[in-house]
PDB file of N, CA and C in Angstrom:
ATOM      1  N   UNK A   1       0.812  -1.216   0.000  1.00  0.00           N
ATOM      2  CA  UNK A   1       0.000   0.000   0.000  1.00  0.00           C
ATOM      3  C   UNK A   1       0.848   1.270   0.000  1.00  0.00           C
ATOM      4  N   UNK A   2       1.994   0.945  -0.234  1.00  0.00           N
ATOM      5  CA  UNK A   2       3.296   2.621   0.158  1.00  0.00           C
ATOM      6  C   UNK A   2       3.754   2.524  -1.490  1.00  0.00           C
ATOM      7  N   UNK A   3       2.986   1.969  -2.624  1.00  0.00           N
ATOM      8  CA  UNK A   3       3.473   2.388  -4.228  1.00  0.00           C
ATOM      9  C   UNK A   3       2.541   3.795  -4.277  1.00  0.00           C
ATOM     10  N   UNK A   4       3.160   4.516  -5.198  1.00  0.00           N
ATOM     11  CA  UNK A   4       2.589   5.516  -5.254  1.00  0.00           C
ATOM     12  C   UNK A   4       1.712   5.499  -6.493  1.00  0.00           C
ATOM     13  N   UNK A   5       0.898   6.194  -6.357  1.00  0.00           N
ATOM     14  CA  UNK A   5      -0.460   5.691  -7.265  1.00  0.00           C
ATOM     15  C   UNK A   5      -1.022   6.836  -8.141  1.00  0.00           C
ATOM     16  N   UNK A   6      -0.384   8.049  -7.577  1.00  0.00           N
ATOM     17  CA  UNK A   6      -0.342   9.359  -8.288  1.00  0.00           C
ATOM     18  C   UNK A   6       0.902  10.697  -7.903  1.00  0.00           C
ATOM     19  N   UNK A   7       1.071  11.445  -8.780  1.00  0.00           N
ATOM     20  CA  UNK A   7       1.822  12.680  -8.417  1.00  0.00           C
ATOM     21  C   UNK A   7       0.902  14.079  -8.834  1.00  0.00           C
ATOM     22  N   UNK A   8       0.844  14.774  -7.998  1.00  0.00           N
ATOM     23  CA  UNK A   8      -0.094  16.207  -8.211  1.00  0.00           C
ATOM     24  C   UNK A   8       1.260  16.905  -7.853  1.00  0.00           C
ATOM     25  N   UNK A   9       1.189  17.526  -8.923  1.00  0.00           N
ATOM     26  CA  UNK A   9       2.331  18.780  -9.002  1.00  0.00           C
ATOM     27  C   UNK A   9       1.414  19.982  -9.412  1.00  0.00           C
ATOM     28  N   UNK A  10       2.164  20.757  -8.523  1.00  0.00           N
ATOM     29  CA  UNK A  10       1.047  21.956  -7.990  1.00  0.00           C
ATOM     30  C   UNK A  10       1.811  23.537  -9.551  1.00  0.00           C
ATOM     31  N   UNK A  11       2.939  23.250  -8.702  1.00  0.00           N
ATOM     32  CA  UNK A  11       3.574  23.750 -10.065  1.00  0.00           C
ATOM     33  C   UNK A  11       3.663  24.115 -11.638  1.00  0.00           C
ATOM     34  N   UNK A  12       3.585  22.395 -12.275  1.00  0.00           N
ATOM     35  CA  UNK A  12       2.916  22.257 -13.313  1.00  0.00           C
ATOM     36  C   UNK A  12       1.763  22.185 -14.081  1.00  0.00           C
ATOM     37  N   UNK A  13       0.773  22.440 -12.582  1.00  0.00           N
ATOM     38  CA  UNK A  13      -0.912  22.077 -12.291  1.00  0.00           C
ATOM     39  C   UNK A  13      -1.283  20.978 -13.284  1.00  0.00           C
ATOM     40  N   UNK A  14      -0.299  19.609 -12.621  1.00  0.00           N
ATOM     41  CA  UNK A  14      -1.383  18.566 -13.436  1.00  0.00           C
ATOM     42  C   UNK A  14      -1.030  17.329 -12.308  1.00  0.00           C
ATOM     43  N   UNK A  15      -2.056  16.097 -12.963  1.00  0.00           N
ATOM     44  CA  UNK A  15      -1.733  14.952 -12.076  1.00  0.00           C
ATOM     45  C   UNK A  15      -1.315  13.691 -13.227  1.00  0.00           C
ATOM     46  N   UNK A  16      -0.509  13.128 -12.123  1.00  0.00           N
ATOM     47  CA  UNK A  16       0.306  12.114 -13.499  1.00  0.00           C
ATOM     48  C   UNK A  16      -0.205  10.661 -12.995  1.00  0.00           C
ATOM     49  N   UNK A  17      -0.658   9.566 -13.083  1.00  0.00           N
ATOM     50  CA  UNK A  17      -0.919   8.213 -12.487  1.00  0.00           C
ATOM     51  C   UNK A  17       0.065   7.374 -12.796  1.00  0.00           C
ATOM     52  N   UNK A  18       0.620   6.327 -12.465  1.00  0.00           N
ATOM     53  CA  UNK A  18       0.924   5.151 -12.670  1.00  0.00           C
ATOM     54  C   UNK A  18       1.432   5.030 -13.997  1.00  0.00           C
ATOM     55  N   UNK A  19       0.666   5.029 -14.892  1.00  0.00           N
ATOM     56  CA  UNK A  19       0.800   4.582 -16.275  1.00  0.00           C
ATOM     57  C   UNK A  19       1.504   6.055 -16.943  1.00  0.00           C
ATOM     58  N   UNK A  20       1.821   6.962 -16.520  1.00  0.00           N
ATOM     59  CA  UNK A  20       2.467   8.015 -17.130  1.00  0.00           C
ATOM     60  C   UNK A  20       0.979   9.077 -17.799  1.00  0.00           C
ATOM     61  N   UNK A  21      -0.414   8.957 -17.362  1.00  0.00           N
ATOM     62  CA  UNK A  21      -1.169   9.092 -18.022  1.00  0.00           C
ATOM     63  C   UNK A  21      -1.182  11.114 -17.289  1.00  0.00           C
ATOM     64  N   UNK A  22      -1.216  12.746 -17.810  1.00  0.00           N
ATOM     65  CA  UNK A  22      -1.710  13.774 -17.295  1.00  0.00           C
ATOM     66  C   UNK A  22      -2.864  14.154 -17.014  1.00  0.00           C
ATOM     67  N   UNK A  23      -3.507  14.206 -16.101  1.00  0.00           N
ATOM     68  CA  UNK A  23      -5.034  15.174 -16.477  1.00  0.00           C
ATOM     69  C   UNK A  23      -4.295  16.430 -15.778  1.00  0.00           C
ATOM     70  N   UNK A  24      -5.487  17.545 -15.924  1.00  0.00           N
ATOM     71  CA  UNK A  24      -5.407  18.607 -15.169  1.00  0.00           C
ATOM     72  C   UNK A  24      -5.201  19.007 -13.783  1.00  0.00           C
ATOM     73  N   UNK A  25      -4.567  19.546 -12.715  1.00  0.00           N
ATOM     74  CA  UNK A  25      -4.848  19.605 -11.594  1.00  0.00           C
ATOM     75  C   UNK A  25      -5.138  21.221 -11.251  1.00  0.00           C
ATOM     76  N   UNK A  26      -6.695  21.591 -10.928  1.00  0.00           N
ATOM     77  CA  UNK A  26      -7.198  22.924 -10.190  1.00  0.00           C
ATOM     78  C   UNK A  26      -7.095  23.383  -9.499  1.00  0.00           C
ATOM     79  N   UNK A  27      -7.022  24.910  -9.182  1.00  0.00           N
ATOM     80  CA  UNK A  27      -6.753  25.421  -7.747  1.00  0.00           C
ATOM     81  C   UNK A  27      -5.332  26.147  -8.100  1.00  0.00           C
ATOM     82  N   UNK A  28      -4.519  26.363  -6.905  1.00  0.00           N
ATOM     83  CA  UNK A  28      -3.469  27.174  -6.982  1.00  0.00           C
ATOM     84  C   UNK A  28      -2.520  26.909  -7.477  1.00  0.00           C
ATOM     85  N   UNK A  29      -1.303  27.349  -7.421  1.00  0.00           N
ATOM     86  CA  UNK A  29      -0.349  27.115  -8.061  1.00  0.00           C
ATOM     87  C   UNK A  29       0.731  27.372  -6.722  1.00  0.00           C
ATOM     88  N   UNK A  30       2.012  26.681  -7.188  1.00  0.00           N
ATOM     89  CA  UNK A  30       3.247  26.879  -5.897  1.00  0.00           C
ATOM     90  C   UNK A  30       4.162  25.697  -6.329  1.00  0.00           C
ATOM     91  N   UNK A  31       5.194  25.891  -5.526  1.00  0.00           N
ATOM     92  CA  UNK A  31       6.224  25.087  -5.383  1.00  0.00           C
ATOM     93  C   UNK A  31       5.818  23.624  -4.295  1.00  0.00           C
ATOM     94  N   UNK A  32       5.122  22.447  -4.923  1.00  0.00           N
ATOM     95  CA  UNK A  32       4.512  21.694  -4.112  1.00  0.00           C
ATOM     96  C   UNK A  32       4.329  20.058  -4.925  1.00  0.00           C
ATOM     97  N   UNK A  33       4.803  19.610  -4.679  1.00  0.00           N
ATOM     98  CA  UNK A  33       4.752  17.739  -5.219  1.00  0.00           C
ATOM     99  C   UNK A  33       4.127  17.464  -4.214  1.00  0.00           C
ATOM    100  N   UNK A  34       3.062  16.409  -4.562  1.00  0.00           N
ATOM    101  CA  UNK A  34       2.524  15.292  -3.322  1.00  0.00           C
ATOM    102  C   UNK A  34       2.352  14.238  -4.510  1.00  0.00           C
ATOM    103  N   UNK A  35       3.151  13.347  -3.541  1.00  0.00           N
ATOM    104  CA  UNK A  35       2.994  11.791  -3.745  1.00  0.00           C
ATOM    105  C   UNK A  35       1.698  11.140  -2.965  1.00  0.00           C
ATOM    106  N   UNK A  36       0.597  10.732  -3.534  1.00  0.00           N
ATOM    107  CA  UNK A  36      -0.773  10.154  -3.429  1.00  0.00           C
ATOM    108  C   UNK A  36       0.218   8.770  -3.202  1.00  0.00           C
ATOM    109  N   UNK A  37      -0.203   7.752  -1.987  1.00  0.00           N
ATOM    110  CA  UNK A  37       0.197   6.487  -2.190  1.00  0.00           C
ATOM    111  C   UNK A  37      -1.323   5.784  -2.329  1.00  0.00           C
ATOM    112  N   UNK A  38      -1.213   4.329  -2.565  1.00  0.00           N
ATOM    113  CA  UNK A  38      -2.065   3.373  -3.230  1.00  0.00           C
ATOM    114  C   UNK A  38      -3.109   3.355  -2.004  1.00  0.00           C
ATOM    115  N   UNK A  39      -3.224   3.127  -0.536  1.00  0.00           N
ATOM    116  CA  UNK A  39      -3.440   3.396   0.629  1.00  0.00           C
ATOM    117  C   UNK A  39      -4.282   4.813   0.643  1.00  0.00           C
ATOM    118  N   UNK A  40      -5.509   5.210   0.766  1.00  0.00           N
ATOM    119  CA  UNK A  40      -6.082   6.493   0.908  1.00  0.00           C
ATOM    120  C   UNK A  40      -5.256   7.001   1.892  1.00  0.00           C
ATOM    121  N   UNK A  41      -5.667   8.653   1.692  1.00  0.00           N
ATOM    122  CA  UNK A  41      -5.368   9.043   3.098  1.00  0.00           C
ATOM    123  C   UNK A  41      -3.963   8.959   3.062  1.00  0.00           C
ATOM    124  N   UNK A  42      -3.075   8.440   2.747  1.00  0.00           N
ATOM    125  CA  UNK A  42      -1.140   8.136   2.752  1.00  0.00           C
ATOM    126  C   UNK A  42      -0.870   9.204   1.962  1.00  0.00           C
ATOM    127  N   UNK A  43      -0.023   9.869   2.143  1.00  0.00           N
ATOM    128  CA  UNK A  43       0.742  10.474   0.924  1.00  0.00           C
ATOM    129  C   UNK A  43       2.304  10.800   1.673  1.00  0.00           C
ATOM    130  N   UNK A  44       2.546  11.998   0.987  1.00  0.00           N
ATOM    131  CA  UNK A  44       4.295  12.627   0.936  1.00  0.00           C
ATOM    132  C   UNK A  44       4.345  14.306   0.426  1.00  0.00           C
ATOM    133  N   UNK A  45       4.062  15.497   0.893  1.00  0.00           N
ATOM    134  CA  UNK A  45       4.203  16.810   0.641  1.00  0.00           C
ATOM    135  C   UNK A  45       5.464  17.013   0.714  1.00  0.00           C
ATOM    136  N   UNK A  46       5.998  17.435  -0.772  1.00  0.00           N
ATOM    137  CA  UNK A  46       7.699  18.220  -1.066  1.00  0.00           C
ATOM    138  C   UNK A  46       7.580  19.562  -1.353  1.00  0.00           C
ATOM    139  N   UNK A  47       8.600  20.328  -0.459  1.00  0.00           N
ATOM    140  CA  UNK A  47       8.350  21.348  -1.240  1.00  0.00           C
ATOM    141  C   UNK A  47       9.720  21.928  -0.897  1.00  0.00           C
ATOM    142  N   UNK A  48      10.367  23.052  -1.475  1.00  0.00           N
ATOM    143  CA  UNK A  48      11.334  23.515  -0.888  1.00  0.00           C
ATOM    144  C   UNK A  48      11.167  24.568   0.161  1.00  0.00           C
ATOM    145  N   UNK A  49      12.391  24.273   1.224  1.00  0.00           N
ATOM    146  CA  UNK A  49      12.440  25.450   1.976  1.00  0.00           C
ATOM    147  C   UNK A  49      12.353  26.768   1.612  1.00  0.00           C
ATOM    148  N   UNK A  50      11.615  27.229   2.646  1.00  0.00           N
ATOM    149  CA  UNK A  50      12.151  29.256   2.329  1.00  0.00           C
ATOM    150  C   UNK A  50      13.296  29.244   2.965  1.00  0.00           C
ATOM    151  N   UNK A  51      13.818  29.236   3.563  1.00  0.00           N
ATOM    152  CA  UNK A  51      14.537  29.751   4.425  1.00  0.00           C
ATOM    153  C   UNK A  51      16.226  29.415   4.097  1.00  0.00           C
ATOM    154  N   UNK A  52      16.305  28.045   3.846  1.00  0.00           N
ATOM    155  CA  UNK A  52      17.442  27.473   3.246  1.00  0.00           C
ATOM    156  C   UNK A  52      17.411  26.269   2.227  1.00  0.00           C
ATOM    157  N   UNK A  53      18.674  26.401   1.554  1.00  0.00           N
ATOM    158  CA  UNK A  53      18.966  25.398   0.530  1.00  0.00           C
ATOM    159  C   UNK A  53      18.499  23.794   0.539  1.00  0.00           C
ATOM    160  N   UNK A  54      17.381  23.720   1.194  1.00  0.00           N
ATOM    161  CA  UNK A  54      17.020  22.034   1.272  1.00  0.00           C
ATOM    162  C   UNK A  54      15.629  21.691   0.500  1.00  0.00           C
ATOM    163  N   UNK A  55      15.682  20.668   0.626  1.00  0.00           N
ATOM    164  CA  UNK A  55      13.910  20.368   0.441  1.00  0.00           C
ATOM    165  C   UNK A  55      13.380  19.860   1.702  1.00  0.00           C
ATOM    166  N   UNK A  56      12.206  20.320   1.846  1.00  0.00           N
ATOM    167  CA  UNK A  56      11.264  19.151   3.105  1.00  0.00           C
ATOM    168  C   UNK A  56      10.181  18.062   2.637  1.00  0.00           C
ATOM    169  N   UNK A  57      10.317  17.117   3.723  1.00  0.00           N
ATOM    170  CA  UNK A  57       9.421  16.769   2.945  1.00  0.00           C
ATOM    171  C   UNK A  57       8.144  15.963   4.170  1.00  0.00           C
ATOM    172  N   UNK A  58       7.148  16.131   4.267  1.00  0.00           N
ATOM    173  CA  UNK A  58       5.908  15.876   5.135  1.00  0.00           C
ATOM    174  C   UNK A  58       5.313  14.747   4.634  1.00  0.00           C
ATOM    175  N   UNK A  59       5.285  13.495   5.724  1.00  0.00           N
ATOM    176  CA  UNK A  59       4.589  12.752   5.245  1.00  0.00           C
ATOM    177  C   UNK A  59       3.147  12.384   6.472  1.00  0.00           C
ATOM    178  N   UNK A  60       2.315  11.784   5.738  1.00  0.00           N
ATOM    179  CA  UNK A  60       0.970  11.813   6.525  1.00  0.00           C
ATOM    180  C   UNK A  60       0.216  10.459   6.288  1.00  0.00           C
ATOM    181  N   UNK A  61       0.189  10.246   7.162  1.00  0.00           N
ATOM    182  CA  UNK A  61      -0.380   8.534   7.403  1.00  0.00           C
ATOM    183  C   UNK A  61      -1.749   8.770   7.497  1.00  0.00           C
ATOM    184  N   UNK A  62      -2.713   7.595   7.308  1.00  0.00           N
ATOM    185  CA  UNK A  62      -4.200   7.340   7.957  1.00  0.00           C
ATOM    186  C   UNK A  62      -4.388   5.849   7.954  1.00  0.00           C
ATOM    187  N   UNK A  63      -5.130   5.509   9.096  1.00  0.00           N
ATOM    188  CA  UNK A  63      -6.273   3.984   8.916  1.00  0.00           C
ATOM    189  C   UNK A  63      -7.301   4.377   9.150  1.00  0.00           C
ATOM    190  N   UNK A  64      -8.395   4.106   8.000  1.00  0.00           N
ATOM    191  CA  UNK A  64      -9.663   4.314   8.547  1.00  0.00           C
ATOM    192  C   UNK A  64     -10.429   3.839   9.994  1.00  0.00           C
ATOM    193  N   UNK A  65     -11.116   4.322  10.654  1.00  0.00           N
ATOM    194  CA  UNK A  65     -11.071   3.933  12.085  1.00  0.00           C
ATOM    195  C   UNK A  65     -12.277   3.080  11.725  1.00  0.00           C
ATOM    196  N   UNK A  66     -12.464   2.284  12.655  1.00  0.00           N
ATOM    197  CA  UNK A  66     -13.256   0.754  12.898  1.00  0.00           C
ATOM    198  C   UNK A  66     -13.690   0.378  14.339  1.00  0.00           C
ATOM    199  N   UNK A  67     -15.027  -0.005  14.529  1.00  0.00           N
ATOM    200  CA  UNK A  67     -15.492   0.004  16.015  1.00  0.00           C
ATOM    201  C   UNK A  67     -14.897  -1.314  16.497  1.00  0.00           C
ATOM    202  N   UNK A  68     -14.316  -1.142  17.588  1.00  0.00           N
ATOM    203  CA  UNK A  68     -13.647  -1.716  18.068  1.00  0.00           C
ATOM    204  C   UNK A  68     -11.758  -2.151  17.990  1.00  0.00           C
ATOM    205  N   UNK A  69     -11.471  -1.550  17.223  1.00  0.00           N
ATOM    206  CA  UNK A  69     -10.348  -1.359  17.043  1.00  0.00           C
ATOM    207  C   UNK A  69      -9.104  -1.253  17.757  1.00  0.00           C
ATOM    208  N   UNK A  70      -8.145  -1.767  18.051  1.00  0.00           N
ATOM    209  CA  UNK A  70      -7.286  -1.964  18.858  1.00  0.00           C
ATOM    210  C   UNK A  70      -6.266  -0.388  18.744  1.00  0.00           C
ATOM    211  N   UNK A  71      -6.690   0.323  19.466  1.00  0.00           N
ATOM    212  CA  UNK A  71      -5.815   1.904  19.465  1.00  0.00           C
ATOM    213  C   UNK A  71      -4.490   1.556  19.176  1.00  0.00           C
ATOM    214  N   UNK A  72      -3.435   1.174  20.161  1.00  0.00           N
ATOM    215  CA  UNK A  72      -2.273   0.574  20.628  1.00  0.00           C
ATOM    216  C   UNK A  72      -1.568   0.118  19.102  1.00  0.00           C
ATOM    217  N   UNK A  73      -2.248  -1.019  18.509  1.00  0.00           N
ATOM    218  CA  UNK A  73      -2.030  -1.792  17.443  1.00  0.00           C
ATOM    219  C   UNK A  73      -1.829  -0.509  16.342  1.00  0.00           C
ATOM    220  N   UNK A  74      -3.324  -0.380  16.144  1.00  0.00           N
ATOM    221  CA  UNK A  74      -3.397   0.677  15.212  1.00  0.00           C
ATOM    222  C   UNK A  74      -2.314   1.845  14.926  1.00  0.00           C
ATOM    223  N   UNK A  75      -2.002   2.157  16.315  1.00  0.00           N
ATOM    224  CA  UNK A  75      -0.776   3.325  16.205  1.00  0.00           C
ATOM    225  C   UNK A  75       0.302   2.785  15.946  1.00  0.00           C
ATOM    226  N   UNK A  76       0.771   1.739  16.128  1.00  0.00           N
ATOM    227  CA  UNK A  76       2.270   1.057  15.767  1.00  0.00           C
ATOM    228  C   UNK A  76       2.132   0.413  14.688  1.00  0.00           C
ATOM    229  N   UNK A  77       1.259   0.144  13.909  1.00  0.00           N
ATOM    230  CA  UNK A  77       0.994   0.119  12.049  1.00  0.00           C
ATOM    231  C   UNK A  77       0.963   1.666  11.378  1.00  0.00           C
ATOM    232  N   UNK A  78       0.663   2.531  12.275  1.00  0.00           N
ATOM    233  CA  UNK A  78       0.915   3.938  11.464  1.00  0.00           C
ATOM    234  C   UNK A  78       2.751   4.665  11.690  1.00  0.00           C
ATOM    235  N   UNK A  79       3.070   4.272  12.939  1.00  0.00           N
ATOM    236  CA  UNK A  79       4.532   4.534  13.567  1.00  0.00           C
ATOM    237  C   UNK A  79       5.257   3.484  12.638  1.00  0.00           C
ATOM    238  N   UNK A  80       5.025   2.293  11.757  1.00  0.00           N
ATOM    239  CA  UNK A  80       5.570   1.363  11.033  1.00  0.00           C
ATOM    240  C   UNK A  80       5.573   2.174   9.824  1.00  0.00           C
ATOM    241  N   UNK A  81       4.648   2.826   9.498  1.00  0.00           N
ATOM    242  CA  UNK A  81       4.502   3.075   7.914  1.00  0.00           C
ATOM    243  C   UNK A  81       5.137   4.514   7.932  1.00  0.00           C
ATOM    244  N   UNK A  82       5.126   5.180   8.848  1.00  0.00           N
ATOM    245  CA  UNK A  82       5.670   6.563   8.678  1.00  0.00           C
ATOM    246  C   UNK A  82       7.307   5.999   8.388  1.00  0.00           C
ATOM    247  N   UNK A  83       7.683   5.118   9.764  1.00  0.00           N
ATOM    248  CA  UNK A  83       9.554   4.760   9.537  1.00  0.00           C
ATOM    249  C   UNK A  83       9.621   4.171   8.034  1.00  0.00           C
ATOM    250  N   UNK A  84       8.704   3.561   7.676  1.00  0.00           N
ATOM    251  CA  UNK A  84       9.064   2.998   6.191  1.00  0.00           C
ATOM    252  C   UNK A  84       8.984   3.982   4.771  1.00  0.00           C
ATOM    253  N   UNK A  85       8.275   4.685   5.156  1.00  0.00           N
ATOM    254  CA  UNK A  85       8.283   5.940   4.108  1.00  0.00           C
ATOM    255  C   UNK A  85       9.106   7.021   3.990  1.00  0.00           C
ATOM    256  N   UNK A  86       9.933   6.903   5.696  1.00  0.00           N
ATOM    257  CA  UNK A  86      10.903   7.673   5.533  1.00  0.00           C
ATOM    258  C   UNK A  86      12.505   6.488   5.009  1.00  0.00           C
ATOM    259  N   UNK A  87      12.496   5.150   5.660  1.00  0.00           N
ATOM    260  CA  UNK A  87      13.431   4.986   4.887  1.00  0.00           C
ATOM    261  C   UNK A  87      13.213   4.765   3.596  1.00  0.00           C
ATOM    262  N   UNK A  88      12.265   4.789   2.983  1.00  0.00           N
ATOM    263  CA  UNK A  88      12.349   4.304   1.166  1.00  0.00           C
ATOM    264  C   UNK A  88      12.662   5.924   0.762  1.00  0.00           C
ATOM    265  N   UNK A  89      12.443   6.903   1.365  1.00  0.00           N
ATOM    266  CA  UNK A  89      12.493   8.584   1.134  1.00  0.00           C
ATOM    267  C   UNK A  89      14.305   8.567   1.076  1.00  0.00           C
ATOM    268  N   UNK A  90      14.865   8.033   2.712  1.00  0.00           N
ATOM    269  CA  UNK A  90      16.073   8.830   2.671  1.00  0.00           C
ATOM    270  C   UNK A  90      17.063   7.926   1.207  1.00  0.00           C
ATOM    271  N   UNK A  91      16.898   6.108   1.174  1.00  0.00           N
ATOM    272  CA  UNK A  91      16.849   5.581  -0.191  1.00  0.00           C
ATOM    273  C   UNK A  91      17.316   5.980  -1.365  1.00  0.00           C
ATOM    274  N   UNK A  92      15.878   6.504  -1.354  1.00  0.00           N
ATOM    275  CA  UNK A  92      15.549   7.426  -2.523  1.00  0.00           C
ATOM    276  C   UNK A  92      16.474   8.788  -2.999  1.00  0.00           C
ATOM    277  N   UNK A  93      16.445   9.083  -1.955  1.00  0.00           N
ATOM    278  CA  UNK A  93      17.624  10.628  -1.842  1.00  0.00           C
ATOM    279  C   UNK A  93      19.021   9.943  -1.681  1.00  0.00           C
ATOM    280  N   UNK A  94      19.196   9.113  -1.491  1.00  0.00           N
ATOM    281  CA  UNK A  94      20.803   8.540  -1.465  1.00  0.00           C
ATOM    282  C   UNK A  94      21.497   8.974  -0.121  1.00  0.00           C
ATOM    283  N   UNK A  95      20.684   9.255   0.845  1.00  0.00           N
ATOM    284  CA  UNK A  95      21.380   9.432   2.255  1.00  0.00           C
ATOM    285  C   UNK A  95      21.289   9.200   3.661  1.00  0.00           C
TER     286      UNK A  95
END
């Protein structure tokens, strides 16, 4: 569920899927990538710093909630997927 399943680039105002396919993306414009993962609710916000020479990058987990649900559990499958998105991130960046 951590493949990414779309890119919305805010920049270029479009969205790209899987298959290399563009539609349009509406609304504002800025210096802003989000990686949509396959998983609702998952993604990855890039954008560059103001302030200094880096990029940041925000990532944001969800499980849809369910009655009865084990809290405890639930949070250490989201504390799992955040560490895994950051190591396939640092990976990715080569560091």
């Amino acid at each position: 569920d951590l493949k990414v399943r779309q890119i919305r680039d805010y920049q270029q105002q479009t969205i790209t899927d899987r298959a290399g396919n563009t539609t349009p993306l509406a609304g504002p414009t800025g210096d802003l990538v989000i990686l949509d993962f396959q998983a609702d609710g998952n993604y990855v916000a890039i954008r560059p710093s103001g302030t200094e020479p880096k990029i940041k990058f925000y990532s944001f987990v969800w499980h849809p909630p369910q009655d009865g649900a084990d809290l405890a559990a639930v949070k250490t499958m989201l504390e799992n997927r955040l560490l895994a998105l950051e190591h396939d991130l640092k990976q990715f960046a080569g560091t």
